[in-house]
N, C-alpha and C. Protein backbone atom coordinates (compact mmCIF):
# COMPACT_ATOMS: atom_id res chain seq x y z
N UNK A 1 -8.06 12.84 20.95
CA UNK A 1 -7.72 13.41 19.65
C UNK A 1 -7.99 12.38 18.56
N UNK A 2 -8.37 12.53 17.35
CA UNK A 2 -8.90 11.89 16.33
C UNK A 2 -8.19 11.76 15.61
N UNK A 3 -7.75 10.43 15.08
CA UNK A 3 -6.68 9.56 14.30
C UNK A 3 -6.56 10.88 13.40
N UNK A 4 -5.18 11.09 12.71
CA UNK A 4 -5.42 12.41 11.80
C UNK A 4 -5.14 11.43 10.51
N UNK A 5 -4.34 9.97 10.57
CA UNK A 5 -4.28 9.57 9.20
C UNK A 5 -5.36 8.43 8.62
N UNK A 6 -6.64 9.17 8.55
CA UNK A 6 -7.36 8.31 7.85
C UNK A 6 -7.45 8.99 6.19
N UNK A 7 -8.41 7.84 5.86
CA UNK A 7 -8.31 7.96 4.20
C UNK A 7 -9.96 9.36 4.05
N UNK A 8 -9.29 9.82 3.19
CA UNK A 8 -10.44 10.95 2.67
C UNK A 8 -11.89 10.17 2.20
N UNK A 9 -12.88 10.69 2.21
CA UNK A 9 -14.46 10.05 2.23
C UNK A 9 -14.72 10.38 1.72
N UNK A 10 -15.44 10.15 0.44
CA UNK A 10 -15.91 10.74 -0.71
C UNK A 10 -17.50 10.97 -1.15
N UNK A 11 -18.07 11.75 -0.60
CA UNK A 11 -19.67 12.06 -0.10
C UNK A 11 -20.67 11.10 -1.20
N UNK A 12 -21.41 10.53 -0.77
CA UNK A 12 -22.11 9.72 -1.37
C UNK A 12 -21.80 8.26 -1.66
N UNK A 13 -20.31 8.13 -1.37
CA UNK A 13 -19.85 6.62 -1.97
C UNK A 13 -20.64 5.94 -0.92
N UNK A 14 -20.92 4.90 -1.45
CA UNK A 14 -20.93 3.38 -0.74
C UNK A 14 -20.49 2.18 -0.83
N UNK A 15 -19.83 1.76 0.20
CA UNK A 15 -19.29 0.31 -0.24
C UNK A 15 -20.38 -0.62 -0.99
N UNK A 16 -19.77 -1.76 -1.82
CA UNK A 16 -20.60 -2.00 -2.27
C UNK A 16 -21.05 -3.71 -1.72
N UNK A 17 -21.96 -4.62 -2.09
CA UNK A 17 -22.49 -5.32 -1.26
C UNK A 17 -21.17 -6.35 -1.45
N UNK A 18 -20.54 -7.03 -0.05
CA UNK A 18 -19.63 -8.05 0.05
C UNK A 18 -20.34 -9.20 -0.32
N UNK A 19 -19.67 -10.15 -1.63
CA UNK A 19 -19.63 -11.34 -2.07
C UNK A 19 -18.68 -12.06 -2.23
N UNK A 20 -18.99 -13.24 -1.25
CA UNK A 20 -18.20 -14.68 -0.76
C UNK A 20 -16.74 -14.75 -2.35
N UNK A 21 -15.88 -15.65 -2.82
CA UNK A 21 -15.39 -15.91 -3.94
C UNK A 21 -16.71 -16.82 -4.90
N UNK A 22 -17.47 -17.78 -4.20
CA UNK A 22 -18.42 -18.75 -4.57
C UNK A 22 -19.14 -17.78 -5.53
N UNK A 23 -19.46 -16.75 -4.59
CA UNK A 23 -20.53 -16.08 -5.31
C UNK A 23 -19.86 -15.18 -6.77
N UNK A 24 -18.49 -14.68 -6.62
CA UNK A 24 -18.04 -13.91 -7.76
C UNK A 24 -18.19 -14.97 -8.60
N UNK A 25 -17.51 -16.34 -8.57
CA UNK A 25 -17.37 -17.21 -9.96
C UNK A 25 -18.92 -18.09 -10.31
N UNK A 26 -20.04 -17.55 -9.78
CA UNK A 26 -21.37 -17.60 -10.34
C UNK A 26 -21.74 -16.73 -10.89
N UNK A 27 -21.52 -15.74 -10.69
CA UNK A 27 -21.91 -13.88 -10.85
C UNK A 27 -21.94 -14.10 -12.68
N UNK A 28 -23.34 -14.33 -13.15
CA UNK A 28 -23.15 -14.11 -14.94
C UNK A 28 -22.29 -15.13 -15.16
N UNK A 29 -21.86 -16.17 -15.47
CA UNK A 29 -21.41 -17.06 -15.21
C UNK A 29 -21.23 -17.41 -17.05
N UNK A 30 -22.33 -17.49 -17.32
CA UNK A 30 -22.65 -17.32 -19.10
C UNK A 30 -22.28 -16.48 -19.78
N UNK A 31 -21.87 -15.44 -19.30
CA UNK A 31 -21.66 -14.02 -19.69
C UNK A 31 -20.65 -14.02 -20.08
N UNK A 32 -19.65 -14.15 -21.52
CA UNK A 32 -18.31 -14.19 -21.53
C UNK A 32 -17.75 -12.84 -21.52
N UNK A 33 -18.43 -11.67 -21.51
CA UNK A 33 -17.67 -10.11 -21.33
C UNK A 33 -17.48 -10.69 -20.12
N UNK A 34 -18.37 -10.69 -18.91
CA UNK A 34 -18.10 -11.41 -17.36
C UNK A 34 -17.23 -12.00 -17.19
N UNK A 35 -16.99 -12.82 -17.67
CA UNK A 35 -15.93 -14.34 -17.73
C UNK A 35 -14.45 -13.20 -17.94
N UNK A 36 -14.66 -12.69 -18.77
CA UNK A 36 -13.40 -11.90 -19.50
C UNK A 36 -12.78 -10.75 -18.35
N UNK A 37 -13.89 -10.10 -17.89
CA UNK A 37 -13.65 -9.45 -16.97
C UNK A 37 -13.55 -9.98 -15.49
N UNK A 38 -13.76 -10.92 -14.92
CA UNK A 38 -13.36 -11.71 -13.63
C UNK A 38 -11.99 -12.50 -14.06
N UNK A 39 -11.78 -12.72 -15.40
CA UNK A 39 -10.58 -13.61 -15.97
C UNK A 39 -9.03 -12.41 -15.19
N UNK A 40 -9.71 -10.80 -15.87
CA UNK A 40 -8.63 -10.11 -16.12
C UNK A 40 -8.27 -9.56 -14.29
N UNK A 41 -9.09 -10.01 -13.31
CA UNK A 41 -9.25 -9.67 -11.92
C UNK A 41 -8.43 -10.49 -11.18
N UNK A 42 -8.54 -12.03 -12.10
CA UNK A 42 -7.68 -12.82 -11.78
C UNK A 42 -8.49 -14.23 -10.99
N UNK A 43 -9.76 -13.90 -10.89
CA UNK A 43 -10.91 -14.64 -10.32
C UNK A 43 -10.56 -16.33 -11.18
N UNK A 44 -10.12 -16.85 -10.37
CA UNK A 44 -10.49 -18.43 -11.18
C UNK A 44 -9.26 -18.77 -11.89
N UNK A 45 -8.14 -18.16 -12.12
CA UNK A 45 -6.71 -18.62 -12.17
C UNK A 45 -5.85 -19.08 -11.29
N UNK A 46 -5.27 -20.37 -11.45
CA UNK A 46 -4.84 -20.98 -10.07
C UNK A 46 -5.43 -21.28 -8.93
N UNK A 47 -4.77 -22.05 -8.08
CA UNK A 47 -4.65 -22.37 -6.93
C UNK A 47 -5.10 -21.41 -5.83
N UNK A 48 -5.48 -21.25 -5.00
CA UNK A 48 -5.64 -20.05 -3.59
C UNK A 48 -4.52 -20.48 -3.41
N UNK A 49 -3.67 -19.79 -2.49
CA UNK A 49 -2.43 -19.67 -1.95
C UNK A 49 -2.90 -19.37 -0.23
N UNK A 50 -4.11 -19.18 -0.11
CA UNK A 50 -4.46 -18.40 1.35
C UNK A 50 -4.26 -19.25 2.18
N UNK A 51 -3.42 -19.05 3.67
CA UNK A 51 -3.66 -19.91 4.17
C UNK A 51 -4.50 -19.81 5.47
N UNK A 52 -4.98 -20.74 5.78
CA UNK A 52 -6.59 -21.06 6.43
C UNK A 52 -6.15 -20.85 7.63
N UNK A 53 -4.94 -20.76 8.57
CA UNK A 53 -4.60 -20.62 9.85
C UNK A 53 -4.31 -19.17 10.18
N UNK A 54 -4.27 -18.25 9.05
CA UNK A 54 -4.35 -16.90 9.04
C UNK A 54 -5.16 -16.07 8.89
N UNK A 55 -5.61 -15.58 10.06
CA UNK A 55 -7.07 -15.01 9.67
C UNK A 55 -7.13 -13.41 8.55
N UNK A 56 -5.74 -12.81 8.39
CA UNK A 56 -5.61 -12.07 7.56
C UNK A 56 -5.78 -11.64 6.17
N UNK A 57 -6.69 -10.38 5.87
CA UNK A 57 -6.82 -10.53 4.83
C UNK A 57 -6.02 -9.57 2.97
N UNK A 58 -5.00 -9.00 4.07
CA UNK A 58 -4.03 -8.40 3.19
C UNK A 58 -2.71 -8.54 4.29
N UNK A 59 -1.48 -8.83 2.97
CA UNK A 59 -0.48 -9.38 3.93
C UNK A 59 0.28 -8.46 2.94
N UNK A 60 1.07 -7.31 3.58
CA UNK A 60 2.26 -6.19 2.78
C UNK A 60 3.26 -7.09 3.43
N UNK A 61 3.99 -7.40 2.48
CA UNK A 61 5.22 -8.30 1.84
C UNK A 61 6.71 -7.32 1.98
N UNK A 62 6.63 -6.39 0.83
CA UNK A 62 7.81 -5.69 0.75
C UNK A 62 6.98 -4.16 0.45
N UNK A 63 8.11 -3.46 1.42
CA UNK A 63 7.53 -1.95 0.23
C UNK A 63 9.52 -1.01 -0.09
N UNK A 64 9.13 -1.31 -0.59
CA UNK A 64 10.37 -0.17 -1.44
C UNK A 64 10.67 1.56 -2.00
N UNK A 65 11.70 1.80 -2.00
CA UNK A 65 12.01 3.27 -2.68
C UNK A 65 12.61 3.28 -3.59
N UNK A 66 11.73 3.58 -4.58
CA UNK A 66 12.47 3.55 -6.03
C UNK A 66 13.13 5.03 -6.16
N UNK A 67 14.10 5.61 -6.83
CA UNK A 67 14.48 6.79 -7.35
C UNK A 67 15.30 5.85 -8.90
N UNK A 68 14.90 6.82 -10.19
CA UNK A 68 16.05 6.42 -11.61
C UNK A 68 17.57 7.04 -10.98
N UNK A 69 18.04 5.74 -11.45
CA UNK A 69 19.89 5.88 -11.49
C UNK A 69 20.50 5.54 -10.04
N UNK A 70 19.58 4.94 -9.09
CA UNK A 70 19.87 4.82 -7.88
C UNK A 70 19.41 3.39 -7.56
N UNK A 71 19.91 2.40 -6.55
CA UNK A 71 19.37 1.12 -6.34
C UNK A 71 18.46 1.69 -5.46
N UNK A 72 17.28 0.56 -5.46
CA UNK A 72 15.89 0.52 -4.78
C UNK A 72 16.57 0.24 -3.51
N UNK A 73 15.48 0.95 -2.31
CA UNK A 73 15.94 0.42 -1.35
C UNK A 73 14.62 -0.07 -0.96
N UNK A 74 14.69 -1.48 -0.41
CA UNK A 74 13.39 -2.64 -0.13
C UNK A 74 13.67 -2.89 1.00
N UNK A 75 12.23 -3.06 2.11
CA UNK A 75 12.22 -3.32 3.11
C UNK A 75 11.57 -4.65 3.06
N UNK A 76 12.17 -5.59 3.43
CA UNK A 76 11.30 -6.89 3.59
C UNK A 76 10.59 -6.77 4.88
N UNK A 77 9.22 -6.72 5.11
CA UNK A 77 8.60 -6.89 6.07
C UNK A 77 8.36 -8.03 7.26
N UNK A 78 8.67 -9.07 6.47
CA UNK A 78 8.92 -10.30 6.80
C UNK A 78 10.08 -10.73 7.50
N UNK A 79 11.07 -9.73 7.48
CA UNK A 79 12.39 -9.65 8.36
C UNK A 79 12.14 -9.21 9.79
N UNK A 80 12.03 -9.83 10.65
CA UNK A 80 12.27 -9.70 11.77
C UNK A 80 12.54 -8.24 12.31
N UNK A 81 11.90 -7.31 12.97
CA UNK A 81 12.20 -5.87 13.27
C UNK A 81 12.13 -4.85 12.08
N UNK A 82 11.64 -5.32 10.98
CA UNK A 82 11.78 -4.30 10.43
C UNK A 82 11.26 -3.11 9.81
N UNK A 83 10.14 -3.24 10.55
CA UNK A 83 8.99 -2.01 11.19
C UNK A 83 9.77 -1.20 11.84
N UNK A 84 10.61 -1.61 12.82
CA UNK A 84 11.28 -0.70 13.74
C UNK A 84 12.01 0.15 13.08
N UNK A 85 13.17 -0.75 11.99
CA UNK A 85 14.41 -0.09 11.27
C UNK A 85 13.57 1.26 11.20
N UNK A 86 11.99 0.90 10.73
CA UNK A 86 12.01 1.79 9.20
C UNK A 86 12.10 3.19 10.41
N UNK A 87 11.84 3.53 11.62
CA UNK A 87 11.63 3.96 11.93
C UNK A 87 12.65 4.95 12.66
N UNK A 88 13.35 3.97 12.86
CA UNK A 88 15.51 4.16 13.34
C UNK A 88 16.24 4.64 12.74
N UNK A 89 16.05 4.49 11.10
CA UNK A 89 17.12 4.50 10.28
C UNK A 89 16.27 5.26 9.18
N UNK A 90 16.26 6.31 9.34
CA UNK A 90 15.55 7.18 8.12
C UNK A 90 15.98 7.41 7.06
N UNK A 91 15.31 7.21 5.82
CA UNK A 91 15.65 7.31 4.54
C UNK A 91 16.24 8.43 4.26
N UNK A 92 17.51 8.47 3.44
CA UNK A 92 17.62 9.80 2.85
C UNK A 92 17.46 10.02 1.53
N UNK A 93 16.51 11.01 1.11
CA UNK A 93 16.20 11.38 -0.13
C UNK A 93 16.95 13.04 -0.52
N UNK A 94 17.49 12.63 -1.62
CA UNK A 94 18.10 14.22 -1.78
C UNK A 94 16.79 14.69 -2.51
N UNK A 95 17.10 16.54 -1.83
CA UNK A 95 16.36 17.36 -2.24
C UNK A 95 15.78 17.48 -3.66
N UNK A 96 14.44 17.90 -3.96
CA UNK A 96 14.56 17.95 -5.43
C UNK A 96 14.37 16.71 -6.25
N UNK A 97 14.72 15.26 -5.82
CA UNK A 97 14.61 14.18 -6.51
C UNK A 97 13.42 13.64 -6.47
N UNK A 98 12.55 12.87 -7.74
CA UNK A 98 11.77 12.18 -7.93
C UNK A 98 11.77 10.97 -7.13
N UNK A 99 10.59 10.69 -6.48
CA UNK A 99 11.08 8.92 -6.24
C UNK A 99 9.18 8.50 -6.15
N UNK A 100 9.55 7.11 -6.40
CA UNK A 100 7.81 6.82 -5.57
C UNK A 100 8.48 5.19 -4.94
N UNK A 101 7.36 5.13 -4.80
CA UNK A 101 7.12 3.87 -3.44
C UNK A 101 6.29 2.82 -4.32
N UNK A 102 6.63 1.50 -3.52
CA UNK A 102 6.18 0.34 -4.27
C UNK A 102 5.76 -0.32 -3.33
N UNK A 103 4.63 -1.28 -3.06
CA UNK A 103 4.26 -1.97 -2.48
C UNK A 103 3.86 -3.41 -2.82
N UNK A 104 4.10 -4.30 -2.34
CA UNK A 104 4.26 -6.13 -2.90
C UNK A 104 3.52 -6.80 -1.57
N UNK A 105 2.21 -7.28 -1.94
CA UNK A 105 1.69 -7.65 -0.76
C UNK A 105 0.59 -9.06 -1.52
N UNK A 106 0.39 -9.69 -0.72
CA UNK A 106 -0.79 -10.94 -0.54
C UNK A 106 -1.99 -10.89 -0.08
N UNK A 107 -3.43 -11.18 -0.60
CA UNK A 107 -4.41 -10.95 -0.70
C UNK A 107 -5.37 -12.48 -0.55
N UNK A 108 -5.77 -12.68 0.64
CA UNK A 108 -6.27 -14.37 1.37
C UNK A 108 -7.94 -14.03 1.75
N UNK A 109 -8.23 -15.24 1.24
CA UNK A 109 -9.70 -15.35 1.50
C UNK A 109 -10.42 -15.00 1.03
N UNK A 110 -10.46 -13.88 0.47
CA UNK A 110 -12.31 -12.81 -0.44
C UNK A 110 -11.37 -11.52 -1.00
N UNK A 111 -11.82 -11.62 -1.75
CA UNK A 111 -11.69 -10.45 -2.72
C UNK A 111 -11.81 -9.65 -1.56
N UNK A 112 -10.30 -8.20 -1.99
CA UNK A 112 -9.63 -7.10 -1.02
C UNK A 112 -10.40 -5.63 -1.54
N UNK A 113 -11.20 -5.16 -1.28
CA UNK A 113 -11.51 -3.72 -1.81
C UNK A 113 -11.48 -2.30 -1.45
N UNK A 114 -10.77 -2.04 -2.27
CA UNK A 114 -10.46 -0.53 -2.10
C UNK A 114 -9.54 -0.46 -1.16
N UNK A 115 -7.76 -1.14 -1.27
CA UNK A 115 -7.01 -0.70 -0.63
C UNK A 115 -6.71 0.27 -1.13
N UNK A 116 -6.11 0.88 0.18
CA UNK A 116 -5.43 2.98 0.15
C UNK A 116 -4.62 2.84 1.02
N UNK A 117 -3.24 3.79 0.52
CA UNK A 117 -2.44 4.07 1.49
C UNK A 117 -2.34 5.06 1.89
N UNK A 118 -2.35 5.62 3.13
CA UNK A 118 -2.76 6.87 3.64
C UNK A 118 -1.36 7.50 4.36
N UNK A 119 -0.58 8.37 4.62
CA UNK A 119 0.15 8.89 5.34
C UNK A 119 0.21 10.27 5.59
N UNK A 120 0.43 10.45 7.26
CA UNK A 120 0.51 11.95 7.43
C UNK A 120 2.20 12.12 7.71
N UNK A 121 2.63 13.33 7.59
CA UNK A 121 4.06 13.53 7.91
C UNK A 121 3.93 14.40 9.01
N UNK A 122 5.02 15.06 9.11
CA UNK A 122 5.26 15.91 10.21
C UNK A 122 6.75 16.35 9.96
N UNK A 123 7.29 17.45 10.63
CA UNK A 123 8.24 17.61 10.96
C UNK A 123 8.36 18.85 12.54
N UNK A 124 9.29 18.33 13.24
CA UNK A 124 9.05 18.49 14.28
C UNK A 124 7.95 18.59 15.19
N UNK A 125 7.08 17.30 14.96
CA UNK A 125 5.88 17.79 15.58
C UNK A 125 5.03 18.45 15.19
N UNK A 126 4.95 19.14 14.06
CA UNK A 126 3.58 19.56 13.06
C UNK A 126 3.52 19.19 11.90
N UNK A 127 2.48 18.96 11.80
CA UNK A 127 2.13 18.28 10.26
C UNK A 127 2.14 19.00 9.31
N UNK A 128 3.07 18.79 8.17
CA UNK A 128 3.33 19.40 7.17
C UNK A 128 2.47 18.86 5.57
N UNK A 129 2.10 17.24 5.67
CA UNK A 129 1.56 16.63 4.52
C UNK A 129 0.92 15.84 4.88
N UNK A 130 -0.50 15.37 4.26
CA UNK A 130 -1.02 14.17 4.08
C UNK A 130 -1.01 13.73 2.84
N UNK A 131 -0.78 12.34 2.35
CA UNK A 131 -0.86 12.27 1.16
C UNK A 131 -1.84 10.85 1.32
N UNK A 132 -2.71 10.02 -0.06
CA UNK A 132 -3.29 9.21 0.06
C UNK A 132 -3.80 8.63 -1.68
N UNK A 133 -3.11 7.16 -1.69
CA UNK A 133 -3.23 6.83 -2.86
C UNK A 133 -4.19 5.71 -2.76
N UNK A 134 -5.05 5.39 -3.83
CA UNK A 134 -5.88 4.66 -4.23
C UNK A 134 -5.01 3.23 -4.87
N UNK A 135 -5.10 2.55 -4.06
CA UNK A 135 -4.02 1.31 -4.84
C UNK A 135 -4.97 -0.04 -5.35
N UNK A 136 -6.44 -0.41 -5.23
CA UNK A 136 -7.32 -0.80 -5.70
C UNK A 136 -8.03 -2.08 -5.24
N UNK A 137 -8.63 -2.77 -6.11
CA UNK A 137 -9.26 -3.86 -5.57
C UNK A 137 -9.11 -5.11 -5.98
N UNK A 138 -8.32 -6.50 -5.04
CA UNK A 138 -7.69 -7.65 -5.90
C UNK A 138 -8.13 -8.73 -5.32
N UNK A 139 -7.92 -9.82 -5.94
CA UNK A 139 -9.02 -10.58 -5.41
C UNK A 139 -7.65 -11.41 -4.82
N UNK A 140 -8.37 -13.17 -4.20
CA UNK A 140 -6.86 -13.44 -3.42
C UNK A 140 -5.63 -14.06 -4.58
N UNK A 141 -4.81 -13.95 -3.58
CA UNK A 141 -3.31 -14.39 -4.31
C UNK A 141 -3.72 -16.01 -4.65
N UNK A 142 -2.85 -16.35 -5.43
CA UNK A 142 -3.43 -17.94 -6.32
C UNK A 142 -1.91 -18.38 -6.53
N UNK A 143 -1.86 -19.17 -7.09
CA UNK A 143 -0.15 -19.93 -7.49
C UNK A 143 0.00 -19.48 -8.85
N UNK A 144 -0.88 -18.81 -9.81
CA UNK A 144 -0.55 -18.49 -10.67
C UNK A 144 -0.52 -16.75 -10.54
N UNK A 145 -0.27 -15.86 -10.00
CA UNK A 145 -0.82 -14.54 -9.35
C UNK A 145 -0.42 -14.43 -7.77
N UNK A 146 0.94 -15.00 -7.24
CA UNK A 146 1.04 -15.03 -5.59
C UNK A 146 1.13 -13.55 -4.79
N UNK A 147 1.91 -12.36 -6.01
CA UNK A 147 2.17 -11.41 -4.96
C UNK A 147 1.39 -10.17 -5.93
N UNK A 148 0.55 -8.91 -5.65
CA UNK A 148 -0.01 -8.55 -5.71
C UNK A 148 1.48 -6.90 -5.95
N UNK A 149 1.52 -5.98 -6.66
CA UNK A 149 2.19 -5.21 -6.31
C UNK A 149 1.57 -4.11 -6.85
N UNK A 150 2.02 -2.90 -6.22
CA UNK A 150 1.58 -1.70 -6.75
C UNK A 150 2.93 -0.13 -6.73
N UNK A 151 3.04 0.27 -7.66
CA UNK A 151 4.02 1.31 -7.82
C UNK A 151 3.43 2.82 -7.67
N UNK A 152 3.47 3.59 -6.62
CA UNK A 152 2.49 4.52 -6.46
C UNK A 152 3.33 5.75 -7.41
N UNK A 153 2.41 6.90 -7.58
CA UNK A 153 2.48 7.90 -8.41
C UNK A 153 3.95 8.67 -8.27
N UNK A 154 4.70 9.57 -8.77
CA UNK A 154 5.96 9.86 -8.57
C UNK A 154 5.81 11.19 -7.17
N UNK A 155 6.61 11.57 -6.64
CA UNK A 155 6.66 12.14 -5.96
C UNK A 155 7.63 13.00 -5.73
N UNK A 156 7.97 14.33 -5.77
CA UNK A 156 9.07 14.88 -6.00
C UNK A 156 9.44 15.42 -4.35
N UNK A 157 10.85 15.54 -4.34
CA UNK A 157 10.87 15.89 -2.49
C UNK A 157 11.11 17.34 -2.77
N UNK A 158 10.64 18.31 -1.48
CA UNK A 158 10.88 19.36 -1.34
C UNK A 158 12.40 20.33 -1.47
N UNK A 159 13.02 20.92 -2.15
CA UNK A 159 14.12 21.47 -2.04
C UNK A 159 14.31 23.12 -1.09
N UNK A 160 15.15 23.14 -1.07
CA UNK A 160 16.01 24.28 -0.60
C UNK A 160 16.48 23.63 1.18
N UNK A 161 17.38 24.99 1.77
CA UNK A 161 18.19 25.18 2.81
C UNK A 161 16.72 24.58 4.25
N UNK A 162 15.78 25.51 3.73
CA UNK A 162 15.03 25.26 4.79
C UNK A 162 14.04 24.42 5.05
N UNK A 163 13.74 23.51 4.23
CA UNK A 163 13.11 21.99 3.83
C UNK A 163 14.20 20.88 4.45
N UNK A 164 15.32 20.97 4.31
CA UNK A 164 16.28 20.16 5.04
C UNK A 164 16.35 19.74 6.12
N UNK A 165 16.33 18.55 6.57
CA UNK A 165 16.14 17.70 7.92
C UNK A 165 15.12 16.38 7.87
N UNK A 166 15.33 16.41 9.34
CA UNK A 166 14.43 14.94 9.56
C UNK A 166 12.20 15.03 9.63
N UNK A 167 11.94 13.90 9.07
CA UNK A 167 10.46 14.30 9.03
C UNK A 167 10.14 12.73 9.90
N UNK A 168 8.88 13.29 10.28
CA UNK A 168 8.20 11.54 10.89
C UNK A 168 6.97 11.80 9.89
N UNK A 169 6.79 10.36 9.90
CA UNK A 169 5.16 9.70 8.98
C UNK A 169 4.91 8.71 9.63
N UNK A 170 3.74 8.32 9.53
CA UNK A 170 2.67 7.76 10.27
C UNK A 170 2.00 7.29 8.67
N UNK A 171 2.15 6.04 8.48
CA UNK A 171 1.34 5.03 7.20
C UNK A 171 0.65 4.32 7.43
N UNK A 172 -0.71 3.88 7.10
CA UNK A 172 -1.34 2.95 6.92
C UNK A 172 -2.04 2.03 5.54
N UNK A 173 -2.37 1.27 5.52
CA UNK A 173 -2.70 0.73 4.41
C UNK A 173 -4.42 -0.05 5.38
N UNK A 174 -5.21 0.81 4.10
CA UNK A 174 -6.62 -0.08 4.78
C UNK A 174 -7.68 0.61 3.41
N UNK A 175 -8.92 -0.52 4.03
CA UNK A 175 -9.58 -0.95 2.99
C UNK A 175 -11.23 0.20 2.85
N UNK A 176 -11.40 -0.10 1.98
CA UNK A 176 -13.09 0.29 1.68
C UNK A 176 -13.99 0.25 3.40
N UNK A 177 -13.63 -1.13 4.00
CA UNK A 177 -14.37 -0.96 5.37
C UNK A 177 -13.51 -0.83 6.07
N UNK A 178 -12.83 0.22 5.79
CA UNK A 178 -11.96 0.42 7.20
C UNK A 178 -11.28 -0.20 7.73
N UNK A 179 -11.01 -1.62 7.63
CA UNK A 179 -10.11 -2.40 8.30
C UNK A 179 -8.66 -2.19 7.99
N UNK A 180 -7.46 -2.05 9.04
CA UNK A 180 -6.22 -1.64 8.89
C UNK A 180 -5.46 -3.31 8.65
N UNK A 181 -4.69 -2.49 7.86
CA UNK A 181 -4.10 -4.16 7.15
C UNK A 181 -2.83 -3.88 7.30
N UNK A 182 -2.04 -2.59 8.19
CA UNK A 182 -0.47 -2.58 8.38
C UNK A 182 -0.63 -1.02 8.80
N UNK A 183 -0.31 -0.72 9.68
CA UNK A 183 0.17 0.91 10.27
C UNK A 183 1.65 0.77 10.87
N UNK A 184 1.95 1.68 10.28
CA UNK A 184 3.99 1.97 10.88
C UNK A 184 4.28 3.01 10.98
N UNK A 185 5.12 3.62 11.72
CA UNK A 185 5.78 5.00 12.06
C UNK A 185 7.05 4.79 10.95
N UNK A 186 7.43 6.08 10.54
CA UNK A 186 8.90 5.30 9.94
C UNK A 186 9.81 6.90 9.47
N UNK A 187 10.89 7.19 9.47
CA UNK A 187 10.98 8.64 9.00
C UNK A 187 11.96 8.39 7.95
N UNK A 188 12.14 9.87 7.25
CA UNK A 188 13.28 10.18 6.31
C UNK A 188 13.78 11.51 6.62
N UNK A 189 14.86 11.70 5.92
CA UNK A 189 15.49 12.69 5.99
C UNK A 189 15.72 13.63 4.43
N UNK A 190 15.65 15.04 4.28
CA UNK A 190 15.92 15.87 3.31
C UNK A 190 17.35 15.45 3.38
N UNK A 191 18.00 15.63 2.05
CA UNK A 191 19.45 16.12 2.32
C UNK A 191 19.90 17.05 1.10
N UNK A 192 20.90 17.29 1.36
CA UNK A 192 21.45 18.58 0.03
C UNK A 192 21.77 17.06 -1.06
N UNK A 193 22.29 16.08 -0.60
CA UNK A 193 22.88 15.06 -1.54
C UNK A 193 22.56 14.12 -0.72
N UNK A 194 22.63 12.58 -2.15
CA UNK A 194 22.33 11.21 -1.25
C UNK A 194 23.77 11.15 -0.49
N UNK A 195 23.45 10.79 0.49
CA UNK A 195 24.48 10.03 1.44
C UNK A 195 25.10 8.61 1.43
């Protein structure tokens, strides 16, 4: 059976040709629109932060649930098991409420392109949603620029009696070439009210 959560393909795109960092901070070099625009990418501010014993080239840090009037709830990734939690301990979102998702991650070695986060849901075993956001292209983390974050679009949860219950999702985060940079199982729950 064929992965069902990949990212949508957009007929005709092509990645475009991979260049080293060496080569971005030559690229027009004279060119101060260039300069201005690799400035605002972040190309050539600070320090690299990457470190050379990690062959990784996107590192998700924290991802969070925002809802207004409610504290965020943040998963540090970096905590020991807590891929698993997400998976144990399902979020509850009341019905009807707005929320979106945030992601805080590190970016080592070469410019990252075209991260997307992709997720399918389910509930009981059939898939009810795919959803898939365009979160973009950054070059690496530096000492002036260490964590990279992104706040995805709002998302409203389903209401009524029969939307209520537990869902599974299946997330990934990966790039322009396909490479997976974090996949997790993790669920939530509908409820009439937060709990």
């Amino acid at each position: 059976m064929a992965d069902e959560v990949q990212p949508d393909q957009t007929p005709g795109f092509k990645v475009g040709e991979k260049k080293t960092m060496d080569e971005y901070h030559q690229l027009d070099k004279d060119d101060d629109a260039m300069n201005r625009w690799k400035a605002s990418l972040g190309l050539g501010t600070g320090e690299s932060i990457s470190d050379p014993s990690d062959p990784r080239k996107c590192i998700i840090k924290k991802l969070a649930l925002l809802v207004d009037g409610r504290p965020d709830i943040v998963i540090d990734l970096s905590t020991p098991g807590a891929l698993q939690q997400l998976k144990s301990k399902p979020f509850i979102i009341k019905e009807g409420a707005t929320y979106r998702m945030k992601a805080d991650f590190v970016v080592q070695h070469e410019v990252l392109s075209g991260l997307k986060y992709v997720q399918q849901v389910k509930r009981k075993g059939l898939p009810v949603g795919k959803d898939q956001e365009m979160i973009g292209s950054f070059p690496p983390s530096t000492t002036d620029k260490p964590v990279h974050s992104k706040t995805f679009s709002p998302e409203e949860a389903p209401s009524g009696m029969l939307v209520r219950g537990k869902y599974d999702a299946v997330s990934r985060f990966m790039d322009d070439d396909n490479v997976e940079h974090l996949r997790f199982d993790w669920s939530f729950e509908i409820a009439k009210d937060w709990k």
